[in-house]
N, C-alpha and C. Protein backbone atom coordinates (compact mmCIF):
# COMPACT_ATOMS: atom_id res chain seq x y z
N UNK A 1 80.66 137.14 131.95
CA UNK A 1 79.87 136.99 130.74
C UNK A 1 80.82 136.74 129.58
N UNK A 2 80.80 135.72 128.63
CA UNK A 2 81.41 135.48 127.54
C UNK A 2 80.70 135.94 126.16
N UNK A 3 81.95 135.86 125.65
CA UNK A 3 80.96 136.21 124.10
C UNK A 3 81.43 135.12 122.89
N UNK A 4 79.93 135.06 122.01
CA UNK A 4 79.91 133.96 121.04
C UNK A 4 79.13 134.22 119.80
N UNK A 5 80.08 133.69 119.16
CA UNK A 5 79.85 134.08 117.13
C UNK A 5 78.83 133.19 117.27
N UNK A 6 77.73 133.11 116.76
CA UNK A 6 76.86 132.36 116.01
C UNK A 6 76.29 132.54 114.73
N UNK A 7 77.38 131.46 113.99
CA UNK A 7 76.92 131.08 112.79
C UNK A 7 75.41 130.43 112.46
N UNK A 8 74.74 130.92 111.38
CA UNK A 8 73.27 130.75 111.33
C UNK A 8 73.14 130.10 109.46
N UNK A 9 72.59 129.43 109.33
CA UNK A 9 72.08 128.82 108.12
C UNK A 9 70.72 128.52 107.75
N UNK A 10 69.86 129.30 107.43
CA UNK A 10 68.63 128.77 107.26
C UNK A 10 68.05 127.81 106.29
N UNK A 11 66.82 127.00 106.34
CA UNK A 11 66.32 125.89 105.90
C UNK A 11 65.40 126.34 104.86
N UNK A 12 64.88 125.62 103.74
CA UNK A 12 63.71 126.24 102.95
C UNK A 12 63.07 126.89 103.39
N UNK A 13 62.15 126.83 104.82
CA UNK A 13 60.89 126.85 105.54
C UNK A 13 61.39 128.03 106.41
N UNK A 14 62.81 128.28 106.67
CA UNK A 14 63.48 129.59 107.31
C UNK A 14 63.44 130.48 106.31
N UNK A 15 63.69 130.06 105.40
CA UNK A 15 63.97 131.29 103.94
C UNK A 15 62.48 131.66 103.57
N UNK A 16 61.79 130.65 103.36
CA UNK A 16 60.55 130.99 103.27
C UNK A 16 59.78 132.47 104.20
N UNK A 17 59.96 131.93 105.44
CA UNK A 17 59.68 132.69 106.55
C UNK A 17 60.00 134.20 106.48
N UNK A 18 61.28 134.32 106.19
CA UNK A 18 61.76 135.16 106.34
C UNK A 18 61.81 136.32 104.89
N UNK A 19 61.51 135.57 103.70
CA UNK A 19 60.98 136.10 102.22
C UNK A 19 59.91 136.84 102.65
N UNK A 20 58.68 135.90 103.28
CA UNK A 20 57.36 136.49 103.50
C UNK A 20 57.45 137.75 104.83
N UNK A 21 58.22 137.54 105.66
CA UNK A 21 57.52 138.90 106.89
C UNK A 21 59.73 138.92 107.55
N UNK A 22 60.07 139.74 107.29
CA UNK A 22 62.06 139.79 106.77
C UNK A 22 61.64 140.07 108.29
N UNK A 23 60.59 141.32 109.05
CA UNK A 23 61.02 141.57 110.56
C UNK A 23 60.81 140.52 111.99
N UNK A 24 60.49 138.96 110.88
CA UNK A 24 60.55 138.03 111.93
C UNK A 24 62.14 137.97 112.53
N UNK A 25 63.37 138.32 111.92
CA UNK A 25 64.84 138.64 112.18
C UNK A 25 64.28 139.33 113.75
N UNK A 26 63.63 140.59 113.55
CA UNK A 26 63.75 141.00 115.17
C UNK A 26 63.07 140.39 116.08
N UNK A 27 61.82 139.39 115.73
CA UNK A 27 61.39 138.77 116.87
C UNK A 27 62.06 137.73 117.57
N UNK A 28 62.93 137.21 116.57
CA UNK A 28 63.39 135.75 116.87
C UNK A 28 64.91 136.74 118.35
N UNK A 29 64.91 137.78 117.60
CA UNK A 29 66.92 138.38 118.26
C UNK A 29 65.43 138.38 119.79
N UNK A 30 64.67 139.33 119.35
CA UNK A 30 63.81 139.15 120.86
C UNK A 30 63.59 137.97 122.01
N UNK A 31 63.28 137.43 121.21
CA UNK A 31 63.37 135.81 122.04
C UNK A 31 64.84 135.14 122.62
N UNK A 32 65.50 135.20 121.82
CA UNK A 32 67.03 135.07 122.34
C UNK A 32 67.50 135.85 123.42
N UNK A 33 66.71 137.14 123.25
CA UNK A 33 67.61 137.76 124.73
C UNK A 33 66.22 137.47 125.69
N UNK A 34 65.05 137.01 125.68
CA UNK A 34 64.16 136.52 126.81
C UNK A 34 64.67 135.15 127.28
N UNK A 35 65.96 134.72 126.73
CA UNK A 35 66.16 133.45 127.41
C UNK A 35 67.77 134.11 128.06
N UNK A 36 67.79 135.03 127.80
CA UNK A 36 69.20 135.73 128.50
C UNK A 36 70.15 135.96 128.12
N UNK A 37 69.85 135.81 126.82
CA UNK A 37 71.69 136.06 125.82
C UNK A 37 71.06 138.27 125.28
N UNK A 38 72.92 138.62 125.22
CA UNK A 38 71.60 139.83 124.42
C UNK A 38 72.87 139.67 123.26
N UNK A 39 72.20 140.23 122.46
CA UNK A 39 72.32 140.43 121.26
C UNK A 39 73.24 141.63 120.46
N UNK A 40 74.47 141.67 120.61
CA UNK A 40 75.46 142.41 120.62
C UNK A 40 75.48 143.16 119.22
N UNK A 41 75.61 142.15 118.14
CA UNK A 41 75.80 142.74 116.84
C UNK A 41 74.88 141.35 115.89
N UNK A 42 74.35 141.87 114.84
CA UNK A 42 74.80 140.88 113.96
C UNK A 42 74.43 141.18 112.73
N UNK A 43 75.06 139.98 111.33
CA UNK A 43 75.04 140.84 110.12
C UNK A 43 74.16 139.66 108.95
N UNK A 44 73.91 140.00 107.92
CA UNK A 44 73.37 138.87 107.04
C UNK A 44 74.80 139.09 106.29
N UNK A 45 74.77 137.44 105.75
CA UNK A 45 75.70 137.30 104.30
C UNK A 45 75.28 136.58 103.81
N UNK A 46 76.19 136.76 102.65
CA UNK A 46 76.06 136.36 101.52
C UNK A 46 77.17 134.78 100.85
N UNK A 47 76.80 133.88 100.87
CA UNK A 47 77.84 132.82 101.19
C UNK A 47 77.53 131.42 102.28
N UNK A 48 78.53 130.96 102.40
CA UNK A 48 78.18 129.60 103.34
C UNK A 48 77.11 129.84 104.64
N UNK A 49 76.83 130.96 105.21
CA UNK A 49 76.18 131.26 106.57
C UNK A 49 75.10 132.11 105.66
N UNK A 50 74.26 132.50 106.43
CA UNK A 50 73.24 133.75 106.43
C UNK A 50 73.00 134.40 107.31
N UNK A 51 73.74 134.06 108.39
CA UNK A 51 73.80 135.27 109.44
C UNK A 51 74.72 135.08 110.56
N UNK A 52 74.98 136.26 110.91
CA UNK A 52 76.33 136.18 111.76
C UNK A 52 75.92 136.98 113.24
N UNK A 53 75.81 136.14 114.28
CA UNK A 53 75.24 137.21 115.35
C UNK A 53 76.05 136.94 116.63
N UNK A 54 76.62 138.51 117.26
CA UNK A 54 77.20 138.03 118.25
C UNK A 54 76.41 138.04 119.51
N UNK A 55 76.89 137.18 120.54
CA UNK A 55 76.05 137.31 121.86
C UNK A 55 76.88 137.71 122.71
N UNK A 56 76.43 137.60 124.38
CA UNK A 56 76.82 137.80 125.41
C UNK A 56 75.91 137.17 126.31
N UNK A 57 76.37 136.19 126.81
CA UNK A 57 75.72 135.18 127.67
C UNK A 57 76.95 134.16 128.18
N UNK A 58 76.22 133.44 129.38
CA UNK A 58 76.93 132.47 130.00
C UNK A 58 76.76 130.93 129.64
N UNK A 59 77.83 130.22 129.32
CA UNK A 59 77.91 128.96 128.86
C UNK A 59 76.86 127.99 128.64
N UNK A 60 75.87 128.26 129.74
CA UNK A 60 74.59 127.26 129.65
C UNK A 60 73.16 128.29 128.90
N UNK A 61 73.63 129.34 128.67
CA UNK A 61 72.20 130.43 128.33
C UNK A 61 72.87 129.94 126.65
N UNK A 62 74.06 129.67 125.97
CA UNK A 62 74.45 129.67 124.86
C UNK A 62 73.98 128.31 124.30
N UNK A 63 73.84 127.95 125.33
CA UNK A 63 73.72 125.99 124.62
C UNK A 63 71.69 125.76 125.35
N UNK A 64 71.14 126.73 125.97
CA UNK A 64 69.87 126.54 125.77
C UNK A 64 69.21 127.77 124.36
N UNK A 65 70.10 128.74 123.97
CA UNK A 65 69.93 129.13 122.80
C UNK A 65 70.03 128.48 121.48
N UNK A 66 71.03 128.11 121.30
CA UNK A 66 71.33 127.40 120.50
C UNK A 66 70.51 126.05 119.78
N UNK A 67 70.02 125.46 121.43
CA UNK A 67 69.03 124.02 120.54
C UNK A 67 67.88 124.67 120.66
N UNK A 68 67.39 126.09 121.35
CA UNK A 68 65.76 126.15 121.15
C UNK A 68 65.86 126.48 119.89
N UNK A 69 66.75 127.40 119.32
CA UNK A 69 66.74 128.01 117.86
C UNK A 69 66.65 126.41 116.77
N UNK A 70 67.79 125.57 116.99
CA UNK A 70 68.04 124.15 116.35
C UNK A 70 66.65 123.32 116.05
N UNK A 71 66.05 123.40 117.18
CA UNK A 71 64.80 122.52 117.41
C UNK A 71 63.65 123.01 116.75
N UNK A 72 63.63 124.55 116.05
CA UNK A 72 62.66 124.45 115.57
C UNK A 72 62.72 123.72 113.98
N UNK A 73 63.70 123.60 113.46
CA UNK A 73 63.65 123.17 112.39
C UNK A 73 64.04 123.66 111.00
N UNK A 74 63.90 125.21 111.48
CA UNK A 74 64.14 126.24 110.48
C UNK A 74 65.58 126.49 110.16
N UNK A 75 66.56 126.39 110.54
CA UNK A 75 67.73 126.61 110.92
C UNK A 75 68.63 125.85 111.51
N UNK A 76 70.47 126.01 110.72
CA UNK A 76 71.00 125.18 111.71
C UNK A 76 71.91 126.45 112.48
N UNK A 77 72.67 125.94 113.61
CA UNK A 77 73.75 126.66 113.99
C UNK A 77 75.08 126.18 114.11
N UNK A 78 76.31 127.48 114.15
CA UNK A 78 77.18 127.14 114.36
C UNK A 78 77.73 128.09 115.22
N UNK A 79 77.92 127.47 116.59
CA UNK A 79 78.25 128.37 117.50
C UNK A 79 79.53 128.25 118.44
N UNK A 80 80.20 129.51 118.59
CA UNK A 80 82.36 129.84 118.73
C UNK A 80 82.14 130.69 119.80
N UNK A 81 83.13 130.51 120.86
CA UNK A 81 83.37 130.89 122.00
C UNK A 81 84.14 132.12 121.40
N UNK A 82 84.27 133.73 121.53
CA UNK A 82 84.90 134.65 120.69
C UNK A 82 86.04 135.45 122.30
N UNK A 83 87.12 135.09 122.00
CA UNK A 83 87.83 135.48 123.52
C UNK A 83 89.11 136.60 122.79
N UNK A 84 88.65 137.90 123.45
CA UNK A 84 89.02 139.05 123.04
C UNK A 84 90.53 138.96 122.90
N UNK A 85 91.68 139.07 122.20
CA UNK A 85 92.70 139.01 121.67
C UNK A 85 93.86 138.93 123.25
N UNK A 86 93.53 140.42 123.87
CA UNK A 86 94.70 140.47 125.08
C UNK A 86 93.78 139.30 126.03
N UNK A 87 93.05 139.06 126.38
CA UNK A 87 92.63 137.69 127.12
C UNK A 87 93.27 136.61 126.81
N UNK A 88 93.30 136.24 125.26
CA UNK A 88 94.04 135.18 125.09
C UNK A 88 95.55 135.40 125.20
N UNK A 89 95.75 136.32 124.90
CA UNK A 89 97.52 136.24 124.89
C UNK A 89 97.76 136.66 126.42
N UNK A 90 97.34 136.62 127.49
CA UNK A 90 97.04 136.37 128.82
C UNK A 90 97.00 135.24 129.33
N UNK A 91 96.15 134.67 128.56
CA UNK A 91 96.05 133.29 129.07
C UNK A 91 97.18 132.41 128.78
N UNK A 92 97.56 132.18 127.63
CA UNK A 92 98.26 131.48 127.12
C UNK A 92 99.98 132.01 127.29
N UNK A 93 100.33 133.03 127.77
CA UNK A 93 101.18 133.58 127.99
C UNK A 93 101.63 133.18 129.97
N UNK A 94 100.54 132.67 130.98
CA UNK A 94 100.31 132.17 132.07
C UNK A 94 101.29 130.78 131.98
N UNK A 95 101.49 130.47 131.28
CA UNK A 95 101.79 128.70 131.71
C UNK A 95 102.99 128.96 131.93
């Protein structure tokens, strides 16, 4: 299982959404882990993103997350493979 930052930006019609009923945030994290990612951490900010959420899922559960969230319209994403510090200096320490 890997883990991945997803950067989140919402659209008028996301902000909207989310002005009017804020606990659509937990339905949507709900739906994300019914497609198999779960939902590790995540935070709102303040700045270029509006939300920062980490997952845990496998390569193809991240990229059918990613465009069902994309496709609705509300939102864009930006989504980072997050590889725990001694993994990488493991890896890269191999060659």
């Amino acid at each position: 299982m890997a883990t991945f930052l997803m950067l989140s930006t919402l659209g008028p019609e996301g902000m909207a959404t989310l002005r009017q009923k804020p606990e659509r945030l937990r339905e949507v994290n709900a739906e994300v882990e019914a497609m198999g990612a779960r939902v590790v951490a995540q935070w709102a900010l303040l700045g270029q993103y509006d939300f920062a959420t980490v997952l845990e899922c496998d390569d193809k559960t991240v990229t059918r997350v990613a465009v069902a969230l994309g496709a609705r319209g509300t939102l864009k994403t930006k989504t980072m493979i997050a590889v725990p510090v001694e993994e990488f200096i493991e890896t890269i320490g191999a060659s």
